[in-house]
C-alpha atoms as a PDB file:
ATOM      1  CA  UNK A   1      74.871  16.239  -8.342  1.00  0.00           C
ATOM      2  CA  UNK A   2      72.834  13.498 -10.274  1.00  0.00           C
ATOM      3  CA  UNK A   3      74.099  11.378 -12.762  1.00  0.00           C
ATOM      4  CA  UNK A   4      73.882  12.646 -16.176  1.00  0.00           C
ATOM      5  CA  UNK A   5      71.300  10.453 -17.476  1.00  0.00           C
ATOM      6  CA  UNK A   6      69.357  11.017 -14.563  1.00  0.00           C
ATOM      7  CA  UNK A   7      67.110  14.005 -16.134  1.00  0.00           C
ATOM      8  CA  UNK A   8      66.695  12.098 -19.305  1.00  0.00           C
ATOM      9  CA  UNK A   9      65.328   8.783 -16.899  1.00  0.00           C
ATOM     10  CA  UNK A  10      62.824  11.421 -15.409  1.00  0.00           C
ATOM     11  CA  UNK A  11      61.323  12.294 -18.483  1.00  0.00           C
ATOM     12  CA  UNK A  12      60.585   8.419 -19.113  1.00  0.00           C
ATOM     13  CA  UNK A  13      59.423   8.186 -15.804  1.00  0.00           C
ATOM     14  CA  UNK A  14      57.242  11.658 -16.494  1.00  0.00           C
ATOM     15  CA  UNK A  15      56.007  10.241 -19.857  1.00  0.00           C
ATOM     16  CA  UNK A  16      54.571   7.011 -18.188  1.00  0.00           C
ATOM     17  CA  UNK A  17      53.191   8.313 -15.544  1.00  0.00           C
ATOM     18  CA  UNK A  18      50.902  10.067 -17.892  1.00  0.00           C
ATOM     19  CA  UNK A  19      50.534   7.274 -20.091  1.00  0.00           C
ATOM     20  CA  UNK A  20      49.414   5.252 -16.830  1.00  0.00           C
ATOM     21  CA  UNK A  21      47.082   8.239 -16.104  1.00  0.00           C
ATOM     22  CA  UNK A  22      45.797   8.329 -19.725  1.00  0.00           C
ATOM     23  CA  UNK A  23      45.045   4.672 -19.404  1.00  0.00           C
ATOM     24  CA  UNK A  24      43.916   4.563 -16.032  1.00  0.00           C
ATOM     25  CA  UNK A  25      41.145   7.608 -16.989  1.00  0.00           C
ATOM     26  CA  UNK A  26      40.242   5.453 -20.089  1.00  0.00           C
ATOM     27  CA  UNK A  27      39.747   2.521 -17.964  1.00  0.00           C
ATOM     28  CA  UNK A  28      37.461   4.601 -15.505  1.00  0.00           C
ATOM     29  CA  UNK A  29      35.538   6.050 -18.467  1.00  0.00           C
ATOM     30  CA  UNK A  30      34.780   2.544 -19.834  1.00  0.00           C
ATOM     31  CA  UNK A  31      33.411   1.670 -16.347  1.00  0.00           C
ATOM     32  CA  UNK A  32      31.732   4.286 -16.029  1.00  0.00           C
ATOM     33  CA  UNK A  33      30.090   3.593 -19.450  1.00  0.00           C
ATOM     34  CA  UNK A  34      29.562  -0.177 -18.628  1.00  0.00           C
ATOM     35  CA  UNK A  35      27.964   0.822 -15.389  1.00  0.00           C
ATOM     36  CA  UNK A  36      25.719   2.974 -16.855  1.00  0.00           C
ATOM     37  CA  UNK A  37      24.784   0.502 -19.383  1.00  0.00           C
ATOM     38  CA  UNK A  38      24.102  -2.230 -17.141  1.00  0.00           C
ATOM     39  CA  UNK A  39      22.026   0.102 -14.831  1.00  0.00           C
ATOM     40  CA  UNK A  40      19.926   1.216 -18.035  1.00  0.00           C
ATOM     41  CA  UNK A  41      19.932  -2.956 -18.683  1.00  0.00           C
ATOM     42  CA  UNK A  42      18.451  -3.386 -14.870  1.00  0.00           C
ATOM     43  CA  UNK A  43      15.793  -0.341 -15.361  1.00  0.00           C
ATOM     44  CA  UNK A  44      14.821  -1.894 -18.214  1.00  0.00           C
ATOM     45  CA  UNK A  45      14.266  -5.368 -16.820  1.00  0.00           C
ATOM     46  CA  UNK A  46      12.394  -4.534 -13.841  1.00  0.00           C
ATOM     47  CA  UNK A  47       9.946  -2.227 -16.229  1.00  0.00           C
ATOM     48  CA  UNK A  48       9.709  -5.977 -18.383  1.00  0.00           C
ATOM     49  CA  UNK A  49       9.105  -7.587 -14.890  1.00  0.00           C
ATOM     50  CA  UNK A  50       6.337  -4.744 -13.855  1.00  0.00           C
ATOM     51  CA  UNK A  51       4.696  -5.229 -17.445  1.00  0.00           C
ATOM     52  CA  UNK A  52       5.087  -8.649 -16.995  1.00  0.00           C
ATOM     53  CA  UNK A  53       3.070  -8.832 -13.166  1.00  0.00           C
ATOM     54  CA  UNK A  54       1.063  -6.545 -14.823  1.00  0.00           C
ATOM     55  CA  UNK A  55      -0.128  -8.867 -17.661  1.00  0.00           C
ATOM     56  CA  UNK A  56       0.149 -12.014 -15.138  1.00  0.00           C
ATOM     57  CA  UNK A  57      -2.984 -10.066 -12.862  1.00  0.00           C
ATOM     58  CA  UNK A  58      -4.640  -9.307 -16.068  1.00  0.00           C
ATOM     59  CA  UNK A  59      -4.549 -12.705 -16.847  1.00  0.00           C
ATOM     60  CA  UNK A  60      -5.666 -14.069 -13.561  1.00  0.00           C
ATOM     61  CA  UNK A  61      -8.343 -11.704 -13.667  1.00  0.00           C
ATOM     62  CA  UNK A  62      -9.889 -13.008 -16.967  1.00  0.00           C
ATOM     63  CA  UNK A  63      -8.989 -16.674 -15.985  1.00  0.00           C
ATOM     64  CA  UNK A  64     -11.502 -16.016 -12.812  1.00  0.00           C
ATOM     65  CA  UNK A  65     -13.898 -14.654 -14.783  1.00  0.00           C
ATOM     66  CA  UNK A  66     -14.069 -17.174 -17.418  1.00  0.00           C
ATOM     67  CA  UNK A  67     -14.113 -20.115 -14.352  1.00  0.00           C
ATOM     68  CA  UNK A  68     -16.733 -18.173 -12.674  1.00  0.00           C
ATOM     69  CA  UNK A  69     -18.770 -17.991 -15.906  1.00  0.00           C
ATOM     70  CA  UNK A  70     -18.012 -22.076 -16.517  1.00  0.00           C
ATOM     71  CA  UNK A  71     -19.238 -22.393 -13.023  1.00  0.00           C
ATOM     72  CA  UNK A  72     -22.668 -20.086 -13.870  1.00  0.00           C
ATOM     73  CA  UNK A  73     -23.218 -21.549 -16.974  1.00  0.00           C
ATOM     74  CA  UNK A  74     -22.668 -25.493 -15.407  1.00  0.00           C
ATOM     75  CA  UNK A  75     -25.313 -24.380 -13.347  1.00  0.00           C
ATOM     76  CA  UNK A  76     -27.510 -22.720 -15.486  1.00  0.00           C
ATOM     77  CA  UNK A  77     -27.199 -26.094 -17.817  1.00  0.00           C
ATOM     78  CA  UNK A  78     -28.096 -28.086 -15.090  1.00  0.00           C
ATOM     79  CA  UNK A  79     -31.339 -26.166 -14.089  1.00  0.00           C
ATOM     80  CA  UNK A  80     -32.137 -26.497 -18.116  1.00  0.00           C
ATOM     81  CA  UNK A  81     -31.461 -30.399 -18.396  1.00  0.00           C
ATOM     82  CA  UNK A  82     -33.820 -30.447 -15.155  1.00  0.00           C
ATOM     83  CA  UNK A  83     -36.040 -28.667 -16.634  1.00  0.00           C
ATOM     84  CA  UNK A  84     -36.155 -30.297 -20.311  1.00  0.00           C
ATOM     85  CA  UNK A  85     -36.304 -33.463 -17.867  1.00  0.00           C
ATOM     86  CA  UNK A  86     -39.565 -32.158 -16.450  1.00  0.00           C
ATOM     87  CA  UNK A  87     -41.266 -30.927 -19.640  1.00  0.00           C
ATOM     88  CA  UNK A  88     -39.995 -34.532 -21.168  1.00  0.00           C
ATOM     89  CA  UNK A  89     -42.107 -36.159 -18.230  1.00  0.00           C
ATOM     90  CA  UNK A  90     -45.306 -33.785 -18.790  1.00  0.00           C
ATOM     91  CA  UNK A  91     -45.448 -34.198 -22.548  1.00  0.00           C
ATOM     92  CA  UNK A  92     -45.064 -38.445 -21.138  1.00  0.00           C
ATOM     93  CA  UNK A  93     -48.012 -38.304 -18.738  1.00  0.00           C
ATOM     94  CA  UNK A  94     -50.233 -36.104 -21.970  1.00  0.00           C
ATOM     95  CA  UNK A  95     -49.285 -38.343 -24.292  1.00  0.00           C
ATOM     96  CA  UNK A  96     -49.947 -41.639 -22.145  1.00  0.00           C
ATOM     97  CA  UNK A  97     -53.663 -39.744 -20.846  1.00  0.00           C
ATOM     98  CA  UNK A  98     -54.225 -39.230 -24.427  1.00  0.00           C
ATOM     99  CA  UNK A  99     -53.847 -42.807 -25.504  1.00  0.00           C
ATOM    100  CA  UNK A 100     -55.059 -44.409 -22.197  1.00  0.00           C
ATOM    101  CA  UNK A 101     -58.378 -42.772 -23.022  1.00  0.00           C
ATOM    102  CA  UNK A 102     -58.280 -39.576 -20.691  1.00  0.00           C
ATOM    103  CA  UNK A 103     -58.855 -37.432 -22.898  1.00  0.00           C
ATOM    104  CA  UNK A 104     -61.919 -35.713 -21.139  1.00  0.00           C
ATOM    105  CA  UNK A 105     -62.324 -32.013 -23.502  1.00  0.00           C
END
């Protein structure tokens, strides 16, 4: 037969195994929660991180833009300062036939 505090020491034993469970099924819970939280944290960053590739192409895009436009209107500037260049030489050879006595009209 047991001993007589025997069924009494089973209880305890009964009452914390189902603490242990209670705790063990909280601690499982939180886990759960904390996993779920960091995989709503990771969803979230690699949205940020698609925004954020997003915005970088974006940007690259209007960077080469605005260089190509630099490079079209360095161009264009130069064609003008050739051209002012030219005109700056006819109105010189006018003004220098006008004073040297060409002026045949």
């Amino acid at each position: 037969m047991l001993p007589p505090d025997a069924e009494e020491r089973f209880r305890r034993i009964e009452d914390a195994q189902i603490v242990t469970a209670e705790l063990q099924r909280r601690a499982e819970a939180r886990a759960k929660d904390d996993i779920e939280r960091l995989e709503a944290i990771q969803n979230a960053m690699a949205q940020w991180m698609n925004k954020m590739a997003d915005r970088q192409d974006e940007y690259e895009s209007k960077l080469n833009i605005l260089v190509n436009t630099q490079i079209r209107d360095e161009a264009e500037t130069q064609k003008l300062r050739e051209i002012v260049a030219e005109l700056s030489r006819t109105v010189d050879r006018f003004l220098k036939a006008r004073t040297n006595g060409g002026g045949s009209g």
